[in-house]
N, C-alpha and C. Protein backbone atom coordinates (compact mmCIF):
# COMPACT_ATOMS: atom_id res chain seq x y z
N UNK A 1 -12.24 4.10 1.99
CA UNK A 1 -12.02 2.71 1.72
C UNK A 1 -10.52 2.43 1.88
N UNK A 2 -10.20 1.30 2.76
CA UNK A 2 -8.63 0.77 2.83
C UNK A 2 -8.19 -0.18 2.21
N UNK A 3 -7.27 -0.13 1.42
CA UNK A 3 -6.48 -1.20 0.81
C UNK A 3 -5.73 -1.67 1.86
N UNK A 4 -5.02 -2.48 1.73
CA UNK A 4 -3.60 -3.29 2.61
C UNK A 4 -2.47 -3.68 1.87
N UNK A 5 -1.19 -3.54 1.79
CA UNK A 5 -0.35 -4.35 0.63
C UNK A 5 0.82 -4.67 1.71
N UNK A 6 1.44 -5.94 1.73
CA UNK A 6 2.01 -6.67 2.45
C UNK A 6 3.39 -6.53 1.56
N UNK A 7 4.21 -6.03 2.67
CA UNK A 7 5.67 -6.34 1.72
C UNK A 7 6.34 -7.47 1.46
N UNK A 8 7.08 -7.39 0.50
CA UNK A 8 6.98 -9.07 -0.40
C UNK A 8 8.68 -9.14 -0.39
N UNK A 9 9.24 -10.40 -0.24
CA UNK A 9 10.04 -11.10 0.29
C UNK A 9 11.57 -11.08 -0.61
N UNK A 10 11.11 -10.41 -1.51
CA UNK A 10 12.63 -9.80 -2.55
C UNK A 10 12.68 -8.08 -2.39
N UNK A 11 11.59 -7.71 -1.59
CA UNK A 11 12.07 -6.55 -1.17
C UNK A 11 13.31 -5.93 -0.46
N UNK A 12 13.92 -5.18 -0.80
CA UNK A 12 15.31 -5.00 -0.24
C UNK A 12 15.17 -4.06 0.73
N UNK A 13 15.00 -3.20 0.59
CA UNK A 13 14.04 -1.93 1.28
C UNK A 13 12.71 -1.52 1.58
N UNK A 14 11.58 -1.91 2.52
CA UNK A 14 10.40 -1.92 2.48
C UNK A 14 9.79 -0.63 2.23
N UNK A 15 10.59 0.35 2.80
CA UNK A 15 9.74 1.69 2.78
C UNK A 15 10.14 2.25 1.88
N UNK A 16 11.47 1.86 0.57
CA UNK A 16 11.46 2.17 -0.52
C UNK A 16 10.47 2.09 -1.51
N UNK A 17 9.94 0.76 -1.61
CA UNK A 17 9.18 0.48 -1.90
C UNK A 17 7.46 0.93 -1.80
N UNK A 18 7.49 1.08 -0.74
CA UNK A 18 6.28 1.49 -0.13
C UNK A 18 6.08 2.87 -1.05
N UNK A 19 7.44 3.91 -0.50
CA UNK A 19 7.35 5.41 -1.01
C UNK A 19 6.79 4.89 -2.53
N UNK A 20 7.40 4.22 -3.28
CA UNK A 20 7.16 4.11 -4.48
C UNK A 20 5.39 3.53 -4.93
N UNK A 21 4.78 3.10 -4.34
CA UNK A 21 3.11 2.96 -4.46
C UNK A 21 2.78 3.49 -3.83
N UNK A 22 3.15 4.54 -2.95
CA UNK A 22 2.31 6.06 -2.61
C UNK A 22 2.73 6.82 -3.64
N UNK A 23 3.42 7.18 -4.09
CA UNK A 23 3.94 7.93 -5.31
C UNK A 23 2.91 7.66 -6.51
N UNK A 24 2.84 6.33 -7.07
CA UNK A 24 1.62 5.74 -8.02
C UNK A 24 0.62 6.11 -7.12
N UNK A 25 0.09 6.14 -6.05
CA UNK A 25 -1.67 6.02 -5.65
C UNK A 25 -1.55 8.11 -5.82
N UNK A 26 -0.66 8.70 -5.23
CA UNK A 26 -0.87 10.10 -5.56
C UNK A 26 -0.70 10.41 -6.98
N UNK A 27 0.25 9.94 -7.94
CA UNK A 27 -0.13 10.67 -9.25
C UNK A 27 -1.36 9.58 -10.02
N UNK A 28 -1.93 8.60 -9.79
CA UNK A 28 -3.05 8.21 -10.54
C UNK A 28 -4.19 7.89 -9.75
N UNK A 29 -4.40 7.81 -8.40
CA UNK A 29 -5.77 7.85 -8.09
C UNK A 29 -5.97 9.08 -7.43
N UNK A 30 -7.28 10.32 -7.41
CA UNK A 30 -7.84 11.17 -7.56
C UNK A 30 -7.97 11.50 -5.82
N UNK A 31 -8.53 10.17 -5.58
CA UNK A 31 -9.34 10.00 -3.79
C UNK A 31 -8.24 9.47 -3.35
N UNK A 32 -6.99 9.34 -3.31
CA UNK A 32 -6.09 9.35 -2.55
C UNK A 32 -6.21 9.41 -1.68
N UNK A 33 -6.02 9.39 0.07
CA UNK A 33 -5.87 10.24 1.05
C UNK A 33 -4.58 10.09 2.27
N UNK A 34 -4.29 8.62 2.12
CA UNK A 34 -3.01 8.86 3.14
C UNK A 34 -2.59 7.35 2.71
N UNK A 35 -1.21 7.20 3.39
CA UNK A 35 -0.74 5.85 3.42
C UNK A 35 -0.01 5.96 4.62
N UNK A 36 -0.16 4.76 5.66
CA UNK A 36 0.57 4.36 7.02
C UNK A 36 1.08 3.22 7.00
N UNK A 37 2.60 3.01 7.24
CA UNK A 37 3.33 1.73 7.10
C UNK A 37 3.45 1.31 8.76
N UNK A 38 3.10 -0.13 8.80
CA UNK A 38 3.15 -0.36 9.97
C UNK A 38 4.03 -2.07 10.19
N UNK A 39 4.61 -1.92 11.36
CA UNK A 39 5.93 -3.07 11.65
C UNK A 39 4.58 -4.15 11.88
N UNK A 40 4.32 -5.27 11.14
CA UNK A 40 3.91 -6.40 11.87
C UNK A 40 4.39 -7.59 12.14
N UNK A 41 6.06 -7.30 12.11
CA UNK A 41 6.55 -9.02 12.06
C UNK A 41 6.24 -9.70 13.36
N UNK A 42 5.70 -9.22 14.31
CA UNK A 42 5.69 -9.85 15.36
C UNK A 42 4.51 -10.72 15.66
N UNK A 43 3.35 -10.27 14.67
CA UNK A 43 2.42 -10.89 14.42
C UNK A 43 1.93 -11.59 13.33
N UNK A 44 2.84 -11.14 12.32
CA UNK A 44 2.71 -12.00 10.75
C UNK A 44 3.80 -12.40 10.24
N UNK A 45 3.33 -12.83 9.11
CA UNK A 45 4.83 -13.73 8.60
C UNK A 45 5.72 -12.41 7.64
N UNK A 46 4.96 -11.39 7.57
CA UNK A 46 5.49 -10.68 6.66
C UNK A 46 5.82 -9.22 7.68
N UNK A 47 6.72 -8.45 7.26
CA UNK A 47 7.28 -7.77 8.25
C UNK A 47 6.64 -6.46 8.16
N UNK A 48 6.56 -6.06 7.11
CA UNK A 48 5.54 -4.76 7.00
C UNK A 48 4.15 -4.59 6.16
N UNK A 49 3.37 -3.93 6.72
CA UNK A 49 1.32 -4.03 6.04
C UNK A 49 1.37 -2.15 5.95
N UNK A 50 1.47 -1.76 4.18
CA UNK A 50 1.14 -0.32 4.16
C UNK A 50 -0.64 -0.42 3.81
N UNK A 51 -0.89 0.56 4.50
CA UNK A 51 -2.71 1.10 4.44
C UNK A 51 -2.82 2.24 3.91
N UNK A 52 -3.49 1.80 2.89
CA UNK A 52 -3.71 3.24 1.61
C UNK A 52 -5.06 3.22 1.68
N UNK A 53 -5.39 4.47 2.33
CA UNK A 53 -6.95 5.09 1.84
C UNK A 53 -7.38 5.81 0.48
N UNK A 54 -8.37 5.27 0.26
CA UNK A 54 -8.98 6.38 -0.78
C UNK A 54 -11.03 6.69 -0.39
N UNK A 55 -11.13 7.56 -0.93
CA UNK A 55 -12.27 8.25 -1.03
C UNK A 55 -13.33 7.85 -1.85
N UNK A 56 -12.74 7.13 -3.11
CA UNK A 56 -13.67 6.31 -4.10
C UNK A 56 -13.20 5.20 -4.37
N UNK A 57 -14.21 4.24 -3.81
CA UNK A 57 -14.16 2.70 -4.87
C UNK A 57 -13.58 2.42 -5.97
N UNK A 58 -14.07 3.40 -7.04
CA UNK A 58 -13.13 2.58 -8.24
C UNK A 58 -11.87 3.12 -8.09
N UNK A 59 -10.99 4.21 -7.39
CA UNK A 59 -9.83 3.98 -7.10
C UNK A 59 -8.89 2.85 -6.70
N UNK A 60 -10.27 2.69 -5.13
CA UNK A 60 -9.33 1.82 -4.59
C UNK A 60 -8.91 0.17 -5.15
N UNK A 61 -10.18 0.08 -6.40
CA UNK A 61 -10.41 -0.71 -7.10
C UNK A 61 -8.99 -0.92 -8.16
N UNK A 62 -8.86 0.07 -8.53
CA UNK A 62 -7.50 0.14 -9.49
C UNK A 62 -6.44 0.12 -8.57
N UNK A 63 -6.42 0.56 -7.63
CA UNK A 63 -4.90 0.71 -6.65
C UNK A 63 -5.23 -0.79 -6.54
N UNK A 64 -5.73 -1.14 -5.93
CA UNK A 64 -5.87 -2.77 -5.74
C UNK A 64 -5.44 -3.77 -6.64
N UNK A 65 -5.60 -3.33 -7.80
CA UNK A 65 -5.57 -4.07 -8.93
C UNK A 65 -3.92 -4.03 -9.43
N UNK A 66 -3.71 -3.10 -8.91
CA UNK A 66 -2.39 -2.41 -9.20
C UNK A 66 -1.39 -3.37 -8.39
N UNK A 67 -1.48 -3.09 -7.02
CA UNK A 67 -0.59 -3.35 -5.88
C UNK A 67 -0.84 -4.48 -5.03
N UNK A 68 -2.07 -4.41 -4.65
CA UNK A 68 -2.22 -5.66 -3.46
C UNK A 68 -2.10 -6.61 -3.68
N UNK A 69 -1.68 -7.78 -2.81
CA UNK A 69 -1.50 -9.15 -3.12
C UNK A 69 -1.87 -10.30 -3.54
C-alpha cells in the first residue's frame, strides 16, 4: 500500500524533512518497506511527492494519519 506526502511550503530543506518521516515510518510502522522522493515541480505546484510503502493497512493508516496532507 502507498502513501504520498507532498512537501509543504515552510519547508526549508525537503529531503531533510523527508529523512525525518522515513525515520518515524521505520521506528513505528512494522510493514514499512521503502520511501522514494521524487522532483515534481514541473508538473505540480509543489516541488517534491515522497512515496512510502507499507505492507499493512493499518500502518499505512497511521503513517497517513501521521504525515499526509
Amino acid at each position: 500500500m502507498k502513501v504520498y506526502v507532498w512537501d509543504k511550503v515552510d519547508w526549508v530543506d525537503p529531503s531533510d524533512n523527508f529523512h525525518e518521516i522515513q525515520c518515524w515510518a521505520q521506528d513505528n510502522c512494522k510493514s514499512f518497506v521503502y520511501m522514494n522522493v521524487v522532483d515534481v515541480s514541473d508538473a505540480s505546484s509543489s516541488d517534491y511527492v515522497g512515496e512510502f510503502e507499507f505492507t499493512d493497512e493499518r500502518d499505512a493508516t497511521m503513517f497517513t494519519l501521521r504525515w499526509a496532507n
